[in-house]
Protein backbone atom coordinates (compact mmCIF):
# COMPACT_ATOMS: atom_id res chain seq x y z
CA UNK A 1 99.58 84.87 128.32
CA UNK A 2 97.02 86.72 130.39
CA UNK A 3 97.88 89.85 128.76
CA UNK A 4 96.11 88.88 125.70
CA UNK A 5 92.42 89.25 127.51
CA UNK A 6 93.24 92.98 128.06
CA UNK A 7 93.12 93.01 123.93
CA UNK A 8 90.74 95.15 122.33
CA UNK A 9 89.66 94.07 119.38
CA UNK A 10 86.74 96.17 116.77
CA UNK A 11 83.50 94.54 116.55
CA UNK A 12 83.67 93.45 113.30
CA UNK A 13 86.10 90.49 114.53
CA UNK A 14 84.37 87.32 116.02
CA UNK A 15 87.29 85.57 117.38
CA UNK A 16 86.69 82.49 118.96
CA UNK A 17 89.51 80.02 120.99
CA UNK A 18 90.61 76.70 119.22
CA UNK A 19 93.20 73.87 119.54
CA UNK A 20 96.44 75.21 119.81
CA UNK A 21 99.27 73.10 118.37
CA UNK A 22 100.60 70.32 121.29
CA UNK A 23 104.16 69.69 119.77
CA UNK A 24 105.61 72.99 118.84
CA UNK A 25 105.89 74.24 122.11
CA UNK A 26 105.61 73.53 126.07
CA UNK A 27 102.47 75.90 125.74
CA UNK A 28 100.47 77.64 123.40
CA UNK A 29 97.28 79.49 122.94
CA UNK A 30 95.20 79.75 120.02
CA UNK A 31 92.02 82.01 117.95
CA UNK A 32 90.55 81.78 114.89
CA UNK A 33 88.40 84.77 113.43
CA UNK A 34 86.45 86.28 111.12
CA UNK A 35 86.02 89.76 109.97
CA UNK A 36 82.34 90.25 109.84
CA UNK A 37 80.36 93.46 108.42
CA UNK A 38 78.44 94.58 111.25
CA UNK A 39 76.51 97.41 109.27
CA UNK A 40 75.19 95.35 107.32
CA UNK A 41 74.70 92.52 109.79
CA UNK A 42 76.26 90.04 107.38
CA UNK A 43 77.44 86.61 108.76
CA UNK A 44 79.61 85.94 105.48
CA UNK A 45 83.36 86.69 106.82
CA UNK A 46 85.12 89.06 104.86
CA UNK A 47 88.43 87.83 106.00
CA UNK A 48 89.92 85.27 108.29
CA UNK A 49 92.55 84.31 110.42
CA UNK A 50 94.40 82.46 112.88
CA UNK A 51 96.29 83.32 116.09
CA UNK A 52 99.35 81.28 117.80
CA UNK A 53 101.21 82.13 120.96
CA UNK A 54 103.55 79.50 121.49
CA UNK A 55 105.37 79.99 125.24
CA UNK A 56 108.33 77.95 126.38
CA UNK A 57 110.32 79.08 129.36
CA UNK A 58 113.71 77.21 128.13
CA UNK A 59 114.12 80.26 125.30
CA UNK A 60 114.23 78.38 121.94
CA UNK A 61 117.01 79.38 120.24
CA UNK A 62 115.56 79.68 117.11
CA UNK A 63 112.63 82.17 118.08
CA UNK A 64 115.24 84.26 120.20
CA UNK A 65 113.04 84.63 123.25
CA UNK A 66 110.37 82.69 124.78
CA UNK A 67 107.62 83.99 122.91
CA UNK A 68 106.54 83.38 119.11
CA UNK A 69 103.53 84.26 117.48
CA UNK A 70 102.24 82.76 114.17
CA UNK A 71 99.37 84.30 112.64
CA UNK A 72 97.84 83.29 109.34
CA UNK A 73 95.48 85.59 107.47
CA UNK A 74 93.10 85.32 104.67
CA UNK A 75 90.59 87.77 102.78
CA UNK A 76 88.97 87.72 99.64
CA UNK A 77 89.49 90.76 96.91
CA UNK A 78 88.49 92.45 94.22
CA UNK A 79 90.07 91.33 90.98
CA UNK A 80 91.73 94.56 90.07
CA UNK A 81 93.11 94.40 93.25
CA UNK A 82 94.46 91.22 93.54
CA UNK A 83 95.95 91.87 89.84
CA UNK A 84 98.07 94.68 91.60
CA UNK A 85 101.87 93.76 91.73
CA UNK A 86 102.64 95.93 94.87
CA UNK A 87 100.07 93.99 96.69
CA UNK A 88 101.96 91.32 98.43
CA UNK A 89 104.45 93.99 99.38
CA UNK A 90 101.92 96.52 100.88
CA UNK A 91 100.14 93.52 103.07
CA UNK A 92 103.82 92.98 104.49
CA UNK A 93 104.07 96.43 105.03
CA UNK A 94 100.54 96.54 106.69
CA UNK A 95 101.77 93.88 109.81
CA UNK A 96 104.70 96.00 110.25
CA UNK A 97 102.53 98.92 110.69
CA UNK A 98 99.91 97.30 112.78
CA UNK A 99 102.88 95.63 114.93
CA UNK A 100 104.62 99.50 115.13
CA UNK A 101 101.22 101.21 115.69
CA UNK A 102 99.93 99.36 118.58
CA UNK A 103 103.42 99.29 120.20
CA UNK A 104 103.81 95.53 119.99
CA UNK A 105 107.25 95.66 120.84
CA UNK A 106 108.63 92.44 118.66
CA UNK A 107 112.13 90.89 116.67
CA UNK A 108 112.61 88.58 114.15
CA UNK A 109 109.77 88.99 111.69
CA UNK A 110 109.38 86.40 108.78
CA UNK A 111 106.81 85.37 106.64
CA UNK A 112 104.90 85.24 103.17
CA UNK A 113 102.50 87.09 101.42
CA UNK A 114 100.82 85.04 98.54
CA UNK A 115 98.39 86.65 95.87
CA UNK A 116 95.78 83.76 95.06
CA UNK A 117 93.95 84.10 91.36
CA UNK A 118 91.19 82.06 90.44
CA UNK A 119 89.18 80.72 87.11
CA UNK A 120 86.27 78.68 87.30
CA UNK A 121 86.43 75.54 84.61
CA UNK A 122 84.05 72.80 84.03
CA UNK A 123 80.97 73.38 86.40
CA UNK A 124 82.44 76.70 88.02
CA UNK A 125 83.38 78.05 84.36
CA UNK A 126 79.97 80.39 84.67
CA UNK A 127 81.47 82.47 87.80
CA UNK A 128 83.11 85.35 87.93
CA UNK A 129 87.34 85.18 87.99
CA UNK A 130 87.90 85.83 91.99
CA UNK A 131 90.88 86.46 93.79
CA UNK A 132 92.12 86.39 97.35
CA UNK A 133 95.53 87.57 99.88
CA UNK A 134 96.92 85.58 101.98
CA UNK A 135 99.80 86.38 104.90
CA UNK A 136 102.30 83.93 106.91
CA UNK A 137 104.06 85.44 109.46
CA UNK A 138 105.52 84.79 112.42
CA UNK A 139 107.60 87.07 115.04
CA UNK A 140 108.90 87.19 118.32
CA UNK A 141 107.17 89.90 121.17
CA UNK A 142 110.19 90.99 123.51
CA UNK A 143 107.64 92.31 125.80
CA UNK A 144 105.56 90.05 128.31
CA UNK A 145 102.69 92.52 127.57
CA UNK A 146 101.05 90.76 124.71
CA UNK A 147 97.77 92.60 124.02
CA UNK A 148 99.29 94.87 121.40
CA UNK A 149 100.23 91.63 119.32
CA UNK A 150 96.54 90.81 119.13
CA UNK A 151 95.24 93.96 118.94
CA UNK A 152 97.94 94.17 115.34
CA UNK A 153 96.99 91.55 114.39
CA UNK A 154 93.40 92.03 114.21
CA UNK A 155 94.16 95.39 112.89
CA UNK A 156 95.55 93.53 109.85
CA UNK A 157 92.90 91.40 109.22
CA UNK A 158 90.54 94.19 109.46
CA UNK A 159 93.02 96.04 106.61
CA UNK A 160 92.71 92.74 104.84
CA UNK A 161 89.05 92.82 104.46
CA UNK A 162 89.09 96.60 103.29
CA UNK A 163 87.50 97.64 106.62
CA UNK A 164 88.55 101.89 106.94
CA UNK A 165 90.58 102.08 110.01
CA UNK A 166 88.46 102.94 113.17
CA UNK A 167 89.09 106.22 114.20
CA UNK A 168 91.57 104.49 117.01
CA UNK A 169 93.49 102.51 114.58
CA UNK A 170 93.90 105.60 112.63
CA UNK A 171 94.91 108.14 115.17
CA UNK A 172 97.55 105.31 116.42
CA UNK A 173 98.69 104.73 112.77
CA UNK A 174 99.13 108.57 112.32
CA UNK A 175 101.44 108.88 115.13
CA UNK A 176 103.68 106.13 114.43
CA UNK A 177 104.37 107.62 111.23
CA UNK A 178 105.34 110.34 112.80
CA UNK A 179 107.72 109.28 114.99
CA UNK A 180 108.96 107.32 111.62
């Protein structure tokens, strides 16, 4: 679990550690961020997340290694987008990228996306309609070298909050489709 320190993460992420979960496994580190705009200084996230390594030595058979990560992530959209029936699959498609372009060697992905859609009533009923993504997902790293499942993961939530890839992120996604 030390490899996640060597992460690098852009600025815009303020990621902070929290509880992890006690039950799930023998051990388990946690983060929580938010995707902040730091051009324009603003402390209003523009997406969030949260970050679960669970580690237990035994190999739970249901994970397929001793290693799991479960990541949740959250950002708020335009309406047109959200409205867009592709979009759940293109987030999916997003992690998979961000897991293949920062080498994050991994098995067993699952998860959900969910489009959220939202009219005020009653008190709200003056506000515009809003809408919002949300991904699920969990997967198993195969490699004790954990960075790169951070680092993808922040890459998504980055995506998430319509942040352009940073020239890094881009250069890394252009190869992997090219070895695709």
């Amino acid at each position: 679990m030390k490899t996640l320190a060597r992460a690098r993460l852009r600025p815009e992420i303020s990621l902070r550690d929290i509880a992890s979960p006690g039950s799930v496994a023998q051990y388990s580190h946690a983060f929580a961020a938010d995707v902040l705009s730091v051009a324009d200084d603003d402390e209003s996230p523009h997406g969030t997340g949260r970050f679960i390594l669970l580690y237990d030595p035994s190999q739970v058979e249901a994970w397929g290694g001793i290693f799991r990560v479960v990541c949740f992530a959250q950002a708020p959209l335009e309406l047109e987008i959200g409205l867009d029936p592709f979009l759940a699959k293109v987030t999916w498609s997003w992690l998979i990228d961000a897991l293949d372009g920062r080498n994050a060697q991994y098995e067993r992905p699952s998860g959900t996306t969910t489009r959220i859609l939202s009219t005020g009533f009653g008190e709200l009923s003056g506000g515009p309609d809003g809408a919002q993504i949300e991904l699920r997902a969990s997967w198993t790293p195969t490699s004790a070298d954990l960075s790169g499942q951070l680092e993808a993961w922040g890459d998504l939530l980055c995506m998430l909050a319509g942040l352009p890839p940073s020239p890094e992120v881009a250069s890394i996604l252009t190869k992997s489709r090219e070895r695709g």
